[in-house]
N, C-alpha and C. Protein backbone atom coordinates (compact mmCIF):
# COMPACT_ATOMS: atom_id res chain seq x y z
N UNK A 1 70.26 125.93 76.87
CA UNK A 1 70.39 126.72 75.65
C UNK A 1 69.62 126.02 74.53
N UNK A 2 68.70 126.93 73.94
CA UNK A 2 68.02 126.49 72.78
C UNK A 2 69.29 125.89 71.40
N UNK A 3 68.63 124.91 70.89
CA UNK A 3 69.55 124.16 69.67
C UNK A 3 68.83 125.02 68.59
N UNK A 4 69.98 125.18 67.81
CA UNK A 4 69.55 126.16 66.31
C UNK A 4 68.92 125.26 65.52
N UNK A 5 67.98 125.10 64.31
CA UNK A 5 67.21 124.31 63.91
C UNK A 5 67.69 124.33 62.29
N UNK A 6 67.92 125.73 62.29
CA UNK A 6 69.03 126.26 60.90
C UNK A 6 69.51 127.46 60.61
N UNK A 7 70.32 128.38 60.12
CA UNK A 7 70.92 129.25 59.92
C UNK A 7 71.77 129.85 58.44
N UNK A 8 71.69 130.66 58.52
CA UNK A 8 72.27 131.44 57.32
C UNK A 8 72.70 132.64 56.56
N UNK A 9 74.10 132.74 56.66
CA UNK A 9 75.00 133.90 56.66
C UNK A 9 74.19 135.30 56.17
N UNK A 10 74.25 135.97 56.81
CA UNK A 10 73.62 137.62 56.34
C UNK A 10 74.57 138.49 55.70
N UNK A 11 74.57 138.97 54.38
CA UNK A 11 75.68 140.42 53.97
C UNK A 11 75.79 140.88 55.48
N UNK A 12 77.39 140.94 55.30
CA UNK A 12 78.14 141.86 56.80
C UNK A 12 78.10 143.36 56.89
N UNK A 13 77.49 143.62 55.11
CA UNK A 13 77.74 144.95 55.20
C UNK A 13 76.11 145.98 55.07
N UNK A 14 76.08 146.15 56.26
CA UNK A 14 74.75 146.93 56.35
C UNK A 14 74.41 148.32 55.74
N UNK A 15 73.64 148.27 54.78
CA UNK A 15 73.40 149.96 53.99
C UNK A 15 71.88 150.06 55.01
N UNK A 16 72.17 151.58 55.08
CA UNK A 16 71.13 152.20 55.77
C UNK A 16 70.54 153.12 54.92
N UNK A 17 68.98 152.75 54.34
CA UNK A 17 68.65 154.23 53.46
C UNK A 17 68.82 155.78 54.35
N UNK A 18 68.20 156.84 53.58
CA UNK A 18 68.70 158.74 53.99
C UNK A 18 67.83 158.56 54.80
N UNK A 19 67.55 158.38 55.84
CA UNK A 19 67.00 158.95 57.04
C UNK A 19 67.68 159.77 58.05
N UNK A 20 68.06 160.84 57.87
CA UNK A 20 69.10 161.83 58.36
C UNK A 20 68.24 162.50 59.83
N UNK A 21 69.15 162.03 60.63
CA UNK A 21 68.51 163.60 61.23
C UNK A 21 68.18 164.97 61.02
N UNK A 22 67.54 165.90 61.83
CA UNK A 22 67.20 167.10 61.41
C UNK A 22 68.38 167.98 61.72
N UNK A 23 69.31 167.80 62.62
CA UNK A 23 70.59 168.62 62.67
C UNK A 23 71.52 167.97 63.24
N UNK A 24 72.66 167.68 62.86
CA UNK A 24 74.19 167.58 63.56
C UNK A 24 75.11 168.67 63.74
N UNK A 25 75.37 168.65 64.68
CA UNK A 25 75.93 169.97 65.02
C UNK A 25 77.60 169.81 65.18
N UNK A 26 78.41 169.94 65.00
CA UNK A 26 79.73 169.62 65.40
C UNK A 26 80.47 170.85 66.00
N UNK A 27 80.59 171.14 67.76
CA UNK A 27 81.10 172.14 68.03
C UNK A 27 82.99 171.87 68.87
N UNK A 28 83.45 172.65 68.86
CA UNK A 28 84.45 172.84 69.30
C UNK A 28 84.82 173.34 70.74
N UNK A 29 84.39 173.18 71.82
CA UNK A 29 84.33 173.60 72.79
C UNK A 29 85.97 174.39 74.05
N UNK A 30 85.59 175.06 74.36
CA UNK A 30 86.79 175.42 75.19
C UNK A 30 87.02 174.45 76.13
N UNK A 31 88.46 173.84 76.61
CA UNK A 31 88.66 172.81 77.21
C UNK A 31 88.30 171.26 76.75
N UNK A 32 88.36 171.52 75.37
CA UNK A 32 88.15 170.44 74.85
C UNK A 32 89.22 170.12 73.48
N UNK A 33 89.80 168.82 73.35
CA UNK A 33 90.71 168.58 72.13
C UNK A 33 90.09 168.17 70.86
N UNK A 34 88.69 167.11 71.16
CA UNK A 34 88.19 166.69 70.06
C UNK A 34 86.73 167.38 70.08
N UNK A 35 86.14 167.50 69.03
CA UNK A 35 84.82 168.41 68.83
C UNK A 35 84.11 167.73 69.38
N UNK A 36 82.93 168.19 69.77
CA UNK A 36 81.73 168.03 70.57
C UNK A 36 80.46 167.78 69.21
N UNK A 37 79.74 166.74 69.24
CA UNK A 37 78.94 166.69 68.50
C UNK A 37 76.79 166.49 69.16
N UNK A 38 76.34 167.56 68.54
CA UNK A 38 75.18 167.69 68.98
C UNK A 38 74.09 167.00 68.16
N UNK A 39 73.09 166.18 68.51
CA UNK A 39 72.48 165.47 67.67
C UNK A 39 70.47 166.70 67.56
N UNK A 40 70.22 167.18 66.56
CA UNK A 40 69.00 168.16 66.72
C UNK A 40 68.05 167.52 66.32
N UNK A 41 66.76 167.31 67.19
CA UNK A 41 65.06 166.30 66.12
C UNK A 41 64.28 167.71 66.40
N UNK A 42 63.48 168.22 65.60
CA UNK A 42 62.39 169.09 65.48
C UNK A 42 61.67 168.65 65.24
N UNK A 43 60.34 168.54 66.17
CA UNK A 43 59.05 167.86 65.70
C UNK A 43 57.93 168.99 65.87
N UNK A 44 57.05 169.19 65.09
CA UNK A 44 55.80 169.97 65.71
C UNK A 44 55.05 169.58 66.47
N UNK A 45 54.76 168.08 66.57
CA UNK A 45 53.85 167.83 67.54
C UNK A 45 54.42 166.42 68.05
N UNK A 46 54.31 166.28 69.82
CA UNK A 46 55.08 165.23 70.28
C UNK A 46 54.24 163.89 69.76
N UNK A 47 55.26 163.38 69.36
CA UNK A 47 54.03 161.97 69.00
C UNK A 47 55.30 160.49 68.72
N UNK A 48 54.78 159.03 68.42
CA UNK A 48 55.19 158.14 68.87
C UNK A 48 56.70 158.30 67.95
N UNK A 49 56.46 158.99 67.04
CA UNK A 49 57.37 158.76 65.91
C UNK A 49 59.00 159.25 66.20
N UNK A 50 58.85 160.62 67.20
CA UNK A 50 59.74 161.16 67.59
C UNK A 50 60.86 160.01 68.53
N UNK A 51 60.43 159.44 69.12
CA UNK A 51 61.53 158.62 69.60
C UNK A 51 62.37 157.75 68.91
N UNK A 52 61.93 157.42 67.76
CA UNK A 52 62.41 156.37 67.03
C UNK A 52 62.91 156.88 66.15
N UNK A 53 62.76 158.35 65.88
CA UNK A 53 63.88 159.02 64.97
C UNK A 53 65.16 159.71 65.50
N UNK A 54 64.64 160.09 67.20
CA UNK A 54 65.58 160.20 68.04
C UNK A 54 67.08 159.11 67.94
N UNK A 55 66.24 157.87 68.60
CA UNK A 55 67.45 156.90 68.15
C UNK A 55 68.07 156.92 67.35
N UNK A 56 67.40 156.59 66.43
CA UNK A 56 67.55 156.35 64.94
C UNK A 56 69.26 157.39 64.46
N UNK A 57 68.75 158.31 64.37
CA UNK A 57 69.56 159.70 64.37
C UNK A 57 71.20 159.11 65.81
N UNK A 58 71.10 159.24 66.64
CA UNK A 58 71.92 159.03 67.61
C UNK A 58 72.62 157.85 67.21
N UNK A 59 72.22 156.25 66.34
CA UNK A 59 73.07 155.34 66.10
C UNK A 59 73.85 155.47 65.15
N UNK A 60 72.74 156.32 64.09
CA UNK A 60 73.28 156.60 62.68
C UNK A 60 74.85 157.02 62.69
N UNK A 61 74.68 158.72 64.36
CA UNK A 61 75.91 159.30 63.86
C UNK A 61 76.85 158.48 64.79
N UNK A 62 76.41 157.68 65.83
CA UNK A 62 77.42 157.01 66.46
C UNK A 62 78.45 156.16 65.03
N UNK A 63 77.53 155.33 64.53
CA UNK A 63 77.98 154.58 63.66
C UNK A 63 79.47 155.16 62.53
N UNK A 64 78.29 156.64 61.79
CA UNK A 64 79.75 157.22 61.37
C UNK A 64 80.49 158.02 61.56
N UNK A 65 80.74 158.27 62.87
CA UNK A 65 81.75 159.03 63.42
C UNK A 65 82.29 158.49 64.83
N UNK A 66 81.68 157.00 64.64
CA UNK A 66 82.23 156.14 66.50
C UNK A 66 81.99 157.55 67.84
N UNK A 67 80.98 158.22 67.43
CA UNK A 67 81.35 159.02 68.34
C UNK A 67 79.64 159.36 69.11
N UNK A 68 79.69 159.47 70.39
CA UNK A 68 77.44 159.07 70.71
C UNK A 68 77.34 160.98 70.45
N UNK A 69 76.66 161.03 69.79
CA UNK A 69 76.37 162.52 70.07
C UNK A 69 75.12 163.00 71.47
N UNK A 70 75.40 164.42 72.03
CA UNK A 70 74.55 164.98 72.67
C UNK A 70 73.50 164.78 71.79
N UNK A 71 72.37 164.19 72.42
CA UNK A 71 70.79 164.89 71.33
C UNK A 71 69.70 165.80 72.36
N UNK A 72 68.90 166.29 71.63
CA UNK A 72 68.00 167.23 71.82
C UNK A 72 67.07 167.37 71.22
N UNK A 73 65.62 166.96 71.67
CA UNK A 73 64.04 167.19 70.77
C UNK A 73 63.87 168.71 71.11
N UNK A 74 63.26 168.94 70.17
CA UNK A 74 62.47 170.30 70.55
C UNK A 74 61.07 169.86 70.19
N UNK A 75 59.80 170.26 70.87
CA UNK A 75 58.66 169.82 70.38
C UNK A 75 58.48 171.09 70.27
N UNK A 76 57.75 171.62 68.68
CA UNK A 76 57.13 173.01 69.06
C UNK A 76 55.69 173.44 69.34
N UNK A 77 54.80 172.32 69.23
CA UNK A 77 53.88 172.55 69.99
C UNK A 77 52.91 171.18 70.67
N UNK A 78 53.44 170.97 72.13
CA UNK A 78 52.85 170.08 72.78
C UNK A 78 51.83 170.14 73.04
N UNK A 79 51.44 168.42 73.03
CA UNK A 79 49.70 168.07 73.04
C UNK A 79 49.53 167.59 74.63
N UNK A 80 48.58 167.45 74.90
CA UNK A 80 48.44 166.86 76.33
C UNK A 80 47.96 165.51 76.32
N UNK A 81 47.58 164.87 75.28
CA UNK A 81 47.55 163.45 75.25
C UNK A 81 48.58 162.69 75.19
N UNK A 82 49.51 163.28 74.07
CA UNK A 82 50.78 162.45 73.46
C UNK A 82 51.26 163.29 74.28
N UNK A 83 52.68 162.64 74.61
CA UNK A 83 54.14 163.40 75.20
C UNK A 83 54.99 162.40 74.75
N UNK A 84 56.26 162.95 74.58
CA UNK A 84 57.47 162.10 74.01
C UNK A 84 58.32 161.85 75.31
N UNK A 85 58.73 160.27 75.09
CA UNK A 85 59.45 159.93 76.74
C UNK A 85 61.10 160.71 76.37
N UNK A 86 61.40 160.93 77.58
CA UNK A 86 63.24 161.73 77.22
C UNK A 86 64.15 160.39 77.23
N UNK A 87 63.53 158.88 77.11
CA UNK A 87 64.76 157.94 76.91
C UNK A 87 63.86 156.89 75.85
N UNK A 88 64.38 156.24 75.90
CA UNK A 88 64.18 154.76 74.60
C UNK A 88 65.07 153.53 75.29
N UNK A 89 64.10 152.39 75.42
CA UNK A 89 65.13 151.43 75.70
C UNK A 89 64.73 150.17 74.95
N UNK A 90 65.88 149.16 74.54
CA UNK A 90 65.71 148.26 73.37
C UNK A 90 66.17 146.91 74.24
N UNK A 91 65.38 145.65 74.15
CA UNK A 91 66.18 144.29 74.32
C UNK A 91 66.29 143.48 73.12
N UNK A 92 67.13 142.76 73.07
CA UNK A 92 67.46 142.10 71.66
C UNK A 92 66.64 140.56 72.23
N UNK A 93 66.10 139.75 71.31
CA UNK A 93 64.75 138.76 71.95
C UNK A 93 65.76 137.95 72.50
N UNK A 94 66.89 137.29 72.56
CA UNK A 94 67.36 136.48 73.42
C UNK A 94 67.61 137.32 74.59
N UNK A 95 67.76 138.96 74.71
CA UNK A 95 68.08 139.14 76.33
C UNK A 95 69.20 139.34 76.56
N UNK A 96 70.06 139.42 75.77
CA UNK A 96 71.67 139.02 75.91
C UNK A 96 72.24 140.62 75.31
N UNK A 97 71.42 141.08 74.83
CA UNK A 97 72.02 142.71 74.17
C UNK A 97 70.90 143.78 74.77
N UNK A 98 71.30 144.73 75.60
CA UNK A 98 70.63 145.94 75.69
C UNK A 98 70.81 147.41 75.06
N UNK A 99 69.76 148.14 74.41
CA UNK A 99 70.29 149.45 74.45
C UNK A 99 69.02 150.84 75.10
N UNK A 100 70.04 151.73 75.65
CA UNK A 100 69.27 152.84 76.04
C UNK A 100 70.12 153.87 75.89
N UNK A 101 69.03 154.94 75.02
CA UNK A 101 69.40 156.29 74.77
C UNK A 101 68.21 157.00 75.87
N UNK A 102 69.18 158.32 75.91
CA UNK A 102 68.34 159.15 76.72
C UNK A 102 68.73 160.44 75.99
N UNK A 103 68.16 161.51 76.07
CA UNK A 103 67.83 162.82 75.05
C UNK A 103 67.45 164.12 76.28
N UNK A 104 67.64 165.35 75.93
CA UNK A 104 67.19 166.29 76.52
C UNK A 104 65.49 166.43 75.79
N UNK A 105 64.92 167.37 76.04
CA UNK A 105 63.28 167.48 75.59
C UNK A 105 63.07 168.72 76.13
N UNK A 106 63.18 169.54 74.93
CA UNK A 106 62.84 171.46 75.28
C UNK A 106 61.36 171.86 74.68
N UNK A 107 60.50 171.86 75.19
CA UNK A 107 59.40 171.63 74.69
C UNK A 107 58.74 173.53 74.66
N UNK A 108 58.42 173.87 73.73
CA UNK A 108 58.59 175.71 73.32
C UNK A 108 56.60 175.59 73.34
């Protein structure tokens, strides 16, 4: 194990500027007690940016509602160079924390 060289306490309390997703959906489903929440990205054209707002959007509402929402891109008009991947995956640099989202991709 690497020796720390130095360190120093960070505010615990993290503000996130408005970067909102493009829709949250909160539905109520039959056979269901607690609502169903849908996460919506609309992009016009697939490109690098869409994934990272994907996430982005999906931690946000995990965060305030402890709850992962369904998400869903819509691209409305795909390129054949760029395509947007349907997952995202993150390592934290020691290796010790992973994350992966995965998304539907309805491409019109």
């Amino acid at each position: 194990m690497d020796a720390i060289r130095s360190w120093r306490a960070l505010q615990p309390e993290v503000v996130q500027p408005a970067q909102l997703p493009d829709g949250l959906i909160e539905a109520w489903l039959e056979g269901h007690e607690e609502p169903c929440y849908f996460l919506i990205e609309i992009a016009t054209y697939a490109d690098r940016r869409v994934q990272e707002q994907i996430v982005r959007g999906a931690l946000l509402s995990f965060v305030s509602r402890r709850v992962l929402p369904d998400a869903l891109v819509v691209v409305l008009h795909p390129r054949a160079r760029t395509d947007v991947r349907p997952a995202a995956e993150y390592l934290s640099r020691r290796g010790w924390t992973d994350l992966h989202v995965r998304w539907r991709l309805l491409k019109l």
